[in-house]
PDB file of N, CA and C in Angstrom:
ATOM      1  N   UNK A   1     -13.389 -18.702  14.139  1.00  0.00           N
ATOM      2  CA  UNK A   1     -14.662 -19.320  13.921  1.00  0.00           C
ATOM      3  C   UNK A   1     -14.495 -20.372  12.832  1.00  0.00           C
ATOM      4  N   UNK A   2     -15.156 -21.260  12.715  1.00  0.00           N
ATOM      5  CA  UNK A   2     -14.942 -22.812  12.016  1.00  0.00           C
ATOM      6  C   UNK A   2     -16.093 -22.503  10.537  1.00  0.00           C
ATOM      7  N   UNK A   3     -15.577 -22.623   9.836  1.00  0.00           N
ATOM      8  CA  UNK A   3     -16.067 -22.622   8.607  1.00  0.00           C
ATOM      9  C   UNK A   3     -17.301 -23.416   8.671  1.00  0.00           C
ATOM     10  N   UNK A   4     -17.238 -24.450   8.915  1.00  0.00           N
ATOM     11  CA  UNK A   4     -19.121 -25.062   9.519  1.00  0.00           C
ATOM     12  C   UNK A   4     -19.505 -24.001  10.271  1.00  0.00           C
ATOM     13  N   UNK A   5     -19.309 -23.171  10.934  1.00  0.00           N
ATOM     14  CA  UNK A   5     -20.074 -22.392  11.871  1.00  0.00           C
ATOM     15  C   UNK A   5     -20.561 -21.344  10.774  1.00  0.00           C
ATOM     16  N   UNK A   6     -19.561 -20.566  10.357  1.00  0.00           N
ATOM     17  CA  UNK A   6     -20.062 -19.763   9.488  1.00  0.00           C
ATOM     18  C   UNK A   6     -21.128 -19.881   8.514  1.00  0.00           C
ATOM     19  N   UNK A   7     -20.754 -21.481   7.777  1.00  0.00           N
ATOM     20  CA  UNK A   7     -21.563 -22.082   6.682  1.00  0.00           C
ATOM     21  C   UNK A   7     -23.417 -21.761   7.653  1.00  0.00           C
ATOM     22  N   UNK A   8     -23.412 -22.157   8.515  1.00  0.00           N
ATOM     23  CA  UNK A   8     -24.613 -22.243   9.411  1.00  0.00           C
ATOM     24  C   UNK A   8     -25.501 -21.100  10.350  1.00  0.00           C
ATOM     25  N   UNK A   9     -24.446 -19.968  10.302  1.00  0.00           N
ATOM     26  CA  UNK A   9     -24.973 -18.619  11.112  1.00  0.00           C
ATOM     27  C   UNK A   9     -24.414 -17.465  10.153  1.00  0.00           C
ATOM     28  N   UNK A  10     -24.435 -17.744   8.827  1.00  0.00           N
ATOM     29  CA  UNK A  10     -23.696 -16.662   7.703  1.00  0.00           C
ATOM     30  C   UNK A  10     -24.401 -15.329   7.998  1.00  0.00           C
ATOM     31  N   UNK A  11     -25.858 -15.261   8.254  1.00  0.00           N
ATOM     32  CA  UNK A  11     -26.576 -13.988   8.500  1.00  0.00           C
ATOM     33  C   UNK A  11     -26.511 -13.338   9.611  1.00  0.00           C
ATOM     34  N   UNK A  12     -25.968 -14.712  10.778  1.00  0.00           N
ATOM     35  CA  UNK A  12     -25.543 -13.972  11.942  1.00  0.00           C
ATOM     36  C   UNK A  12     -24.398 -12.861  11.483  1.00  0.00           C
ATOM     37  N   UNK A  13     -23.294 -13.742  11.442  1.00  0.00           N
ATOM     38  CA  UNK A  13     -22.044 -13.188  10.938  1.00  0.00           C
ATOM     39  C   UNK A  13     -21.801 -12.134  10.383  1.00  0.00           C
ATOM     40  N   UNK A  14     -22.421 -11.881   9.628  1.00  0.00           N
ATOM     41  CA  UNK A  14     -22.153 -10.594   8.726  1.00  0.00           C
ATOM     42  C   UNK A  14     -23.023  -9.529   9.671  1.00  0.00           C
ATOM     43  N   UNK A  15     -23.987  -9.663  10.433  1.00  0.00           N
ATOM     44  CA  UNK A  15     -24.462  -8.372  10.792  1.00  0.00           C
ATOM     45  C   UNK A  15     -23.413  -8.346  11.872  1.00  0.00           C
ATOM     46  N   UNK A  16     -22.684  -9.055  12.704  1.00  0.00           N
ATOM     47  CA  UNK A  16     -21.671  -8.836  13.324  1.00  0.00           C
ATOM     48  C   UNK A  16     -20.650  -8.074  12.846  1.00  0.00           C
ATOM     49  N   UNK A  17     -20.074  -8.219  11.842  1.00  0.00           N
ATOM     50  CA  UNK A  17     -19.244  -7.936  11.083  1.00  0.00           C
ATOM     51  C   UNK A  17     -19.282  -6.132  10.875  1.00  0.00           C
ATOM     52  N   UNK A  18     -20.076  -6.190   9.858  1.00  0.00           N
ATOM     53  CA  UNK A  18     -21.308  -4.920   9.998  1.00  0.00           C
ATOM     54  C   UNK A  18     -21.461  -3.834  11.118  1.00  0.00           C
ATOM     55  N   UNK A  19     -21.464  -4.613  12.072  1.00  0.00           N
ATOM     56  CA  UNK A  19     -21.502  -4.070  13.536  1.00  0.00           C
ATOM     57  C   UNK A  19     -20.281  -3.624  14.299  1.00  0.00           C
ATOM     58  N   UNK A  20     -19.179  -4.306  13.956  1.00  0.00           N
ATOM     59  CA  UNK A  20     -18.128  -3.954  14.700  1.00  0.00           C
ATOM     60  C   UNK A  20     -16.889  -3.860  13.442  1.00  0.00           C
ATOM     61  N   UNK A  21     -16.841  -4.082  12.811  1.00  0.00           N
ATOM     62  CA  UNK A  21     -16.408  -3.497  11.502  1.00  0.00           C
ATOM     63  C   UNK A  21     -14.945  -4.424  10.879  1.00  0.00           C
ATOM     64  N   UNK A  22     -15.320  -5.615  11.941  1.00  0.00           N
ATOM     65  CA  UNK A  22     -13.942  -6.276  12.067  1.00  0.00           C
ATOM     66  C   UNK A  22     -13.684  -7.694  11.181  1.00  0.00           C
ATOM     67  N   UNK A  23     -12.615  -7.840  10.936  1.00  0.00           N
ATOM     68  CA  UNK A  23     -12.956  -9.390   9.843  1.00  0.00           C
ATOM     69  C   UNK A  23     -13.011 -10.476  11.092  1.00  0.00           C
ATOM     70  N   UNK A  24     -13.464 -11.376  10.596  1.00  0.00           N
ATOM     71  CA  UNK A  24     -13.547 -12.770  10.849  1.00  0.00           C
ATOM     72  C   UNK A  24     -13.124 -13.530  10.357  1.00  0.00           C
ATOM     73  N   UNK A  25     -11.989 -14.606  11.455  1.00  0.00           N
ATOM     74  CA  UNK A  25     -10.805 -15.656  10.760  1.00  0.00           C
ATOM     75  C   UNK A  25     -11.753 -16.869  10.580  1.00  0.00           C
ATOM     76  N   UNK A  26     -11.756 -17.217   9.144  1.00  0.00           N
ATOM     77  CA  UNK A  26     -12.670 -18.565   9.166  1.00  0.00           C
ATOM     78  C   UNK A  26     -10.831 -19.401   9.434  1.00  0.00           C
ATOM     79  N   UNK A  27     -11.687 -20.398  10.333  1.00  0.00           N
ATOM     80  CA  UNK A  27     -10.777 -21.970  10.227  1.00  0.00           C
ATOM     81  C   UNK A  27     -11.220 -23.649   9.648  1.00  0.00           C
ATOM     82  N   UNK A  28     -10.240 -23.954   9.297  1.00  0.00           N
ATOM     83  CA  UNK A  28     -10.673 -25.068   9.142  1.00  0.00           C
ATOM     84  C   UNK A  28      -9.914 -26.297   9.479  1.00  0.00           C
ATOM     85  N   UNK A  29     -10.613 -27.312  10.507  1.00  0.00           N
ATOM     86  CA  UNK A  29      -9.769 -28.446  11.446  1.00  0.00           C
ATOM     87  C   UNK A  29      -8.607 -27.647  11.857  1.00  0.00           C
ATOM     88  N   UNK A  30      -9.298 -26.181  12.825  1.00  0.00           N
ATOM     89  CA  UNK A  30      -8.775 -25.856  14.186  1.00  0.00           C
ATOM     90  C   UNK A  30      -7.049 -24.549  13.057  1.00  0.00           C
ATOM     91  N   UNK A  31      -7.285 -24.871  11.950  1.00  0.00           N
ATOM     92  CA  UNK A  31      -6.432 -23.625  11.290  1.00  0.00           C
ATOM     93  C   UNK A  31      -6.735 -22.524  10.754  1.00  0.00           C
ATOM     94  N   UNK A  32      -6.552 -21.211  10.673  1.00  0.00           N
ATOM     95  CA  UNK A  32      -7.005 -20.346  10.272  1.00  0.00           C
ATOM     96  C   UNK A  32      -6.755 -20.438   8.339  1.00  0.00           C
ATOM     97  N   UNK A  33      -7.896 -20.569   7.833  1.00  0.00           N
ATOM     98  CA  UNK A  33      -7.983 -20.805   6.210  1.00  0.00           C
ATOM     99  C   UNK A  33      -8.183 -19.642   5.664  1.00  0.00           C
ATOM    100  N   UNK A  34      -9.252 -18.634   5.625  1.00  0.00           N
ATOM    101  CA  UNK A  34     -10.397 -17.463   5.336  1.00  0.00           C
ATOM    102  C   UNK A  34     -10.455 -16.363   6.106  1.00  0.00           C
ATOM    103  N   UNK A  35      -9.956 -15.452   5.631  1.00  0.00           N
ATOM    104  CA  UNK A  35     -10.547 -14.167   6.266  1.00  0.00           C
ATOM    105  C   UNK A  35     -11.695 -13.332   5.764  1.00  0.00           C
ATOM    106  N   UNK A  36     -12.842 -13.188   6.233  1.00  0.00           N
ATOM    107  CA  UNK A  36     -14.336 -12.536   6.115  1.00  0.00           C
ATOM    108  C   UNK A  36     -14.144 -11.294   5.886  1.00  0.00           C
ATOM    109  N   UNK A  37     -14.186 -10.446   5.614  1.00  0.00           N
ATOM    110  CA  UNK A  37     -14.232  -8.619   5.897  1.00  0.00           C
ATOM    111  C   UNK A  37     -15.839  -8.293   4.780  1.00  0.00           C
ATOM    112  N   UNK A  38     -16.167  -7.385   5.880  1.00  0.00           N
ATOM    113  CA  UNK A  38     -16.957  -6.546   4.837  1.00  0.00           C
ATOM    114  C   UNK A  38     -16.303  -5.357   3.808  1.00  0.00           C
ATOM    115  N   UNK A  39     -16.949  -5.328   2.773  1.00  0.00           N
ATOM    116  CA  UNK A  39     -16.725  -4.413   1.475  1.00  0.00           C
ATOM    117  C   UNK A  39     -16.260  -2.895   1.926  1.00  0.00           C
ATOM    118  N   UNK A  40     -16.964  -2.463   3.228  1.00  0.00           N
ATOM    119  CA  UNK A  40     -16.025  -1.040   3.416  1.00  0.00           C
ATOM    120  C   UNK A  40     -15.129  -1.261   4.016  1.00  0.00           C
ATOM    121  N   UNK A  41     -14.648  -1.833   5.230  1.00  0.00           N
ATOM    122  CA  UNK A  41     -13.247  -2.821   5.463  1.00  0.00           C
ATOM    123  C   UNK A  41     -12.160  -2.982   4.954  1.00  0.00           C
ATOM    124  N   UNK A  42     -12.839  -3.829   4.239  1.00  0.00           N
ATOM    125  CA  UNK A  42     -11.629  -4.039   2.561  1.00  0.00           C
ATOM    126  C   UNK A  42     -11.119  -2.688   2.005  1.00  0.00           C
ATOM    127  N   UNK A  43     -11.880  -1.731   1.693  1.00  0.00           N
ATOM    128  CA  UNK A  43     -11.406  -0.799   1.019  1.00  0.00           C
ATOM    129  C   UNK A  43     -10.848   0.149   1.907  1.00  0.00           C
ATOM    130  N   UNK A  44     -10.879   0.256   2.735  1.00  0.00           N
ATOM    131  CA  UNK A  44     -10.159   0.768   3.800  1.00  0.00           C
ATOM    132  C   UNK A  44      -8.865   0.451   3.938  1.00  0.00           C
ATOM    133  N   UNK A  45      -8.671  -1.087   4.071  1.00  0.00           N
ATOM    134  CA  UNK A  45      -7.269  -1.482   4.168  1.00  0.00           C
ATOM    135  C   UNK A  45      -7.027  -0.865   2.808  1.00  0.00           C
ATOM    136  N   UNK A  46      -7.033  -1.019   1.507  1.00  0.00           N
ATOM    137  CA  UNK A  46      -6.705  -0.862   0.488  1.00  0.00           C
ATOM    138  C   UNK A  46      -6.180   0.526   0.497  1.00  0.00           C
ATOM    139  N   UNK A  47      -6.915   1.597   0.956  1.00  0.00           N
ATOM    140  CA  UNK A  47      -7.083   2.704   1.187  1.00  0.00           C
ATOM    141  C   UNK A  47      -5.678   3.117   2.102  1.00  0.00           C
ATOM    142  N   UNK A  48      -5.242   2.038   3.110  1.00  0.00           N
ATOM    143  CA  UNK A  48      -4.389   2.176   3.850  1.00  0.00           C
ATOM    144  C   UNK A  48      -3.046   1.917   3.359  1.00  0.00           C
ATOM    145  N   UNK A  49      -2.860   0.551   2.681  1.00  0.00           N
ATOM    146  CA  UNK A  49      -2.036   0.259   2.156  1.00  0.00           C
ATOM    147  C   UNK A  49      -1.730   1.006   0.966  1.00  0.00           C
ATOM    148  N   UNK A  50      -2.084   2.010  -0.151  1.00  0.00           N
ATOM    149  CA  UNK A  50      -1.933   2.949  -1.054  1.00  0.00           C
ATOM    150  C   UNK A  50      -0.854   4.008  -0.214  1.00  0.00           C
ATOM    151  N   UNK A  51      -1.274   4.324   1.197  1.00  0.00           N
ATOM    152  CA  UNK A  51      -1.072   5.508   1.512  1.00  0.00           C
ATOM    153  C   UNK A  51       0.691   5.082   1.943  1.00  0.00           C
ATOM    154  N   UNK A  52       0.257   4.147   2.783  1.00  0.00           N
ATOM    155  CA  UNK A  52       2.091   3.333   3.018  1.00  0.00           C
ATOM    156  C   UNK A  52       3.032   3.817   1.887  1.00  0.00           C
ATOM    157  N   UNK A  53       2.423   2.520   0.869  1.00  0.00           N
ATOM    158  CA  UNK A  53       3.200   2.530  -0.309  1.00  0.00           C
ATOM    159  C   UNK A  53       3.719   4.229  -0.254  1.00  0.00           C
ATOM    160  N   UNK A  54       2.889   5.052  -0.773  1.00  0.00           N
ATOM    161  CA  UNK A  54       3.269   6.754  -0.958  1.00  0.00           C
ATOM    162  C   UNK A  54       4.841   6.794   0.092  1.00  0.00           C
ATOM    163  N   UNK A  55       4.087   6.584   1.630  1.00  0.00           N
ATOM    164  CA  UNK A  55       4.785   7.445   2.318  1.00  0.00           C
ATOM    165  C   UNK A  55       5.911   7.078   2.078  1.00  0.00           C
ATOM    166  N   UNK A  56       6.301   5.307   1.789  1.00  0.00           N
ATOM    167  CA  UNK A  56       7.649   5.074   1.689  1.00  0.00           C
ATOM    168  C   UNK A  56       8.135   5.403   0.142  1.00  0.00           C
ATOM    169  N   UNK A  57       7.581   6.017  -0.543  1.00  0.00           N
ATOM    170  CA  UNK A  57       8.944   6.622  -2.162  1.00  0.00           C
ATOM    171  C   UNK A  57       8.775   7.339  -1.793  1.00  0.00           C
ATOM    172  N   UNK A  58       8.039   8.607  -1.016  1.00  0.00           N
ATOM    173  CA  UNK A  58       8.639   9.744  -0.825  1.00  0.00           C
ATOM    174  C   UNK A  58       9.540   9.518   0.202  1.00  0.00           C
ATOM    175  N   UNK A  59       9.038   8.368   1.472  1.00  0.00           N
ATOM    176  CA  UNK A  59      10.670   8.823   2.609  1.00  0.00           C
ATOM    177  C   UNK A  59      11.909   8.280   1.876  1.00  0.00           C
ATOM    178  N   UNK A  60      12.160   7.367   0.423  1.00  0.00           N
ATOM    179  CA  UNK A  60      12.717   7.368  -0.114  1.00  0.00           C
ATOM    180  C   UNK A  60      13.049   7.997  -0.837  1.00  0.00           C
ATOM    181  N   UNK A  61      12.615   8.897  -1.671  1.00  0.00           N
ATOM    182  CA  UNK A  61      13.197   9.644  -2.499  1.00  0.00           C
ATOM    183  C   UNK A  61      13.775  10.878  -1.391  1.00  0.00           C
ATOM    184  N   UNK A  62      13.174  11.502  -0.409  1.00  0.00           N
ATOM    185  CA  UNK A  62      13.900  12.438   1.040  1.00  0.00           C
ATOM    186  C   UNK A  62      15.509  11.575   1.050  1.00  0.00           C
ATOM    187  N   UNK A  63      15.096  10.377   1.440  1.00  0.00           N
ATOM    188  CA  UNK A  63      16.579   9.920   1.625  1.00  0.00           C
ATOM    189  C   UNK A  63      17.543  10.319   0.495  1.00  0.00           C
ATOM    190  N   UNK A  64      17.132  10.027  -0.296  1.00  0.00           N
ATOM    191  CA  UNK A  64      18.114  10.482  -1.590  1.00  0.00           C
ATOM    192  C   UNK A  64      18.629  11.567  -1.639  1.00  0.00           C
ATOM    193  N   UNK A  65      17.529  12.201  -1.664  1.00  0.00           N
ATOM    194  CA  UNK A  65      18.053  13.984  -2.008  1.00  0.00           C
ATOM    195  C   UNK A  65      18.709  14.403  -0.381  1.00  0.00           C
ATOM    196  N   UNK A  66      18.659  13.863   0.400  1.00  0.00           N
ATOM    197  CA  UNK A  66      19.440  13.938   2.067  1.00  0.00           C
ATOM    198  C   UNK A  66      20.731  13.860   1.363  1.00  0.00           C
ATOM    199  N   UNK A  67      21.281  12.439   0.676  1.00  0.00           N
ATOM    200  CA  UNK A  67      22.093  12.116   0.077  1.00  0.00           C
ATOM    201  C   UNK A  67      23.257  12.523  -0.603  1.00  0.00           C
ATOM    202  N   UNK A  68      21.864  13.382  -1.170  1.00  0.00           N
ATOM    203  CA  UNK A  68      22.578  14.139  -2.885  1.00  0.00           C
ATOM    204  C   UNK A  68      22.777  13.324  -3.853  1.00  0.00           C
ATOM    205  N   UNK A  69      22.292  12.366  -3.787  1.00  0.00           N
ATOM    206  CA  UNK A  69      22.190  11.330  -5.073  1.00  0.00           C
ATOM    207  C   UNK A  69      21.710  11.943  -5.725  1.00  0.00           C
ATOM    208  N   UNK A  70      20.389  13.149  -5.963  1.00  0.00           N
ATOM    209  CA  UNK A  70      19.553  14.001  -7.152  1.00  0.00           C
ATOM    210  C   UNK A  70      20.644  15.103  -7.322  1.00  0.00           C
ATOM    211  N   UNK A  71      20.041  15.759  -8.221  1.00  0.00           N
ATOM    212  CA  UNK A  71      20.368  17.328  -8.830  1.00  0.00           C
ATOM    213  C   UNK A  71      19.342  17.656  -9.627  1.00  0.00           C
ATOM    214  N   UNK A  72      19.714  19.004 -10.169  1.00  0.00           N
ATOM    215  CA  UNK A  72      18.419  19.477 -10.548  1.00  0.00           C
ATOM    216  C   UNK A  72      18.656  19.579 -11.954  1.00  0.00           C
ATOM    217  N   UNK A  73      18.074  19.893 -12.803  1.00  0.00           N
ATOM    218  CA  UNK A  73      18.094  19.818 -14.593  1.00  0.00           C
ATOM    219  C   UNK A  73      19.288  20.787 -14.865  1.00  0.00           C
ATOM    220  N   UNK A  74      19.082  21.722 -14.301  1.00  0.00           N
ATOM    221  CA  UNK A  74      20.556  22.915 -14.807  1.00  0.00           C
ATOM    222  C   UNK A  74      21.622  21.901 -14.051  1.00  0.00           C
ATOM    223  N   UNK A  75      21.660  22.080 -13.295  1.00  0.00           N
ATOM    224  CA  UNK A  75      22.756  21.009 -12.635  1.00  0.00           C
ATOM    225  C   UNK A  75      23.682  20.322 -14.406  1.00  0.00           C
ATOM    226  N   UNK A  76      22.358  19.177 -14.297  1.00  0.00           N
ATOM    227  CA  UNK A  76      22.674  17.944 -15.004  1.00  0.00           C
ATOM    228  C   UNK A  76      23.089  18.453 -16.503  1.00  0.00           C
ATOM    229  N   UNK A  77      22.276  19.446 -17.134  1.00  0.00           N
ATOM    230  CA  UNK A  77      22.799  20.047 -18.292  1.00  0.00           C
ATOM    231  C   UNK A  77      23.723  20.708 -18.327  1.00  0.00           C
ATOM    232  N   UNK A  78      24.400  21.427 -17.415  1.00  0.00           N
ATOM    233  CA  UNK A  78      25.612  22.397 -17.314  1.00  0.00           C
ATOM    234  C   UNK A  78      26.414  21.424 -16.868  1.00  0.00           C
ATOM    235  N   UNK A  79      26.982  19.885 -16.795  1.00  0.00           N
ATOM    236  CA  UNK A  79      27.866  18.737 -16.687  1.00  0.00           C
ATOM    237  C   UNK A  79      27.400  17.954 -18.066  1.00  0.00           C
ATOM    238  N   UNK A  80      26.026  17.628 -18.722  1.00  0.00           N
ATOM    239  CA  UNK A  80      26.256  16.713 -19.932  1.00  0.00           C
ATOM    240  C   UNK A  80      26.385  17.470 -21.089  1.00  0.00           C
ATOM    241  N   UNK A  81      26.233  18.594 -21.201  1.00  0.00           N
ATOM    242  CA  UNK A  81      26.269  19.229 -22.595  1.00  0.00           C
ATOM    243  C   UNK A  81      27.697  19.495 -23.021  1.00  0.00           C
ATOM    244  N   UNK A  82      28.474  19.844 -22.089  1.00  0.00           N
ATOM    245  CA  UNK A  82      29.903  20.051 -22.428  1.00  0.00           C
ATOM    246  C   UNK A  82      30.627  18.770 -22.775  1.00  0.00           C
ATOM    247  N   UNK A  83      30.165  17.606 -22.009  1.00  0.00           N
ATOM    248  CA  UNK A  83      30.970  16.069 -21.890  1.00  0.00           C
ATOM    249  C   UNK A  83      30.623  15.985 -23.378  1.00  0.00           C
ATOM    250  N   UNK A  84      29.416  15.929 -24.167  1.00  0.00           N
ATOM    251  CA  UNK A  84      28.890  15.599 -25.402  1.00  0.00           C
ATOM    252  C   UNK A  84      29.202  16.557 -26.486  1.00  0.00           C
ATOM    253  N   UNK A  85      29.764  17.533 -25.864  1.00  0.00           N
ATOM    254  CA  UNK A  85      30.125  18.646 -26.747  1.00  0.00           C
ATOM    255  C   UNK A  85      28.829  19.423 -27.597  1.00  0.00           C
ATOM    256  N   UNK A  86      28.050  19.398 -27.219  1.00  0.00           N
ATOM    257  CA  UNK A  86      26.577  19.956 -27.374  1.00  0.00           C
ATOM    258  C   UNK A  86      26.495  21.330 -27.175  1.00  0.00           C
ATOM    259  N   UNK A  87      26.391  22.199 -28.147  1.00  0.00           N
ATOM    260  CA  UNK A  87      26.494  23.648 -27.712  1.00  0.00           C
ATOM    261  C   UNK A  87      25.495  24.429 -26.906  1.00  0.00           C
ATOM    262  N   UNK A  88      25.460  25.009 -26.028  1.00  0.00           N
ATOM    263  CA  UNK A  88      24.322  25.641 -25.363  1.00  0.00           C
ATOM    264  C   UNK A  88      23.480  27.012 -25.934  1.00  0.00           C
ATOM    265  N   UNK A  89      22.275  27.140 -25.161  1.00  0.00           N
ATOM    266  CA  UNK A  89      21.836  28.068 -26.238  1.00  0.00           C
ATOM    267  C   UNK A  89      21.951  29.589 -25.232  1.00  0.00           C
ATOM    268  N   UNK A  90      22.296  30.627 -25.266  1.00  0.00           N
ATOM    269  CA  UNK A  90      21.844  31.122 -23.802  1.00  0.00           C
ATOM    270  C   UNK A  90      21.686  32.693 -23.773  1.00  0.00           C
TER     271      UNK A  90
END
């Protein structure tokens, strides 16, 4: 939709919007410039994109520990305390 159009049916638009819950590509001289969304929309994507982000450090951090790149604290203290000569308490 052409940014003059919008400028001219804005009240149309938004109850459309409203209605089908979808953004609207403003253009301008035939290019897409503006994307429209309503406020629950928006937060939705936002909402969506949070959850991505998550899924990929945890399927990253899975990969790791697949790996064995991790260990666990006893692990890591029963290898640095001796290297440092650090006495243990036990």
């Amino acid at each position: 939709m052409s940014l003059s159009t919008f400028k001219r049916d804005s009240n149309k638009v938004m109850r459309q919007m409203k209605k089908t819950k979808e953004p609207v590509v403003l253009t301008i001289n035939g290019k897409a410039a503006v994307v429209v969304q309503d406020a629950e929309g928006y937060q939705s994507l936002l909402d969506l994109k949070e959850r991505v982000e998550t899924i990929e450090v945890l399927r990253q951090r899975l990969a790791s520990h697949g790996r064995r790149k991790g260990r666990t604290a006893d692990e890591f203290f029963a290898e640095f305390h001796p290297e440092n000569r650090i006495p243990t308490e036990d």
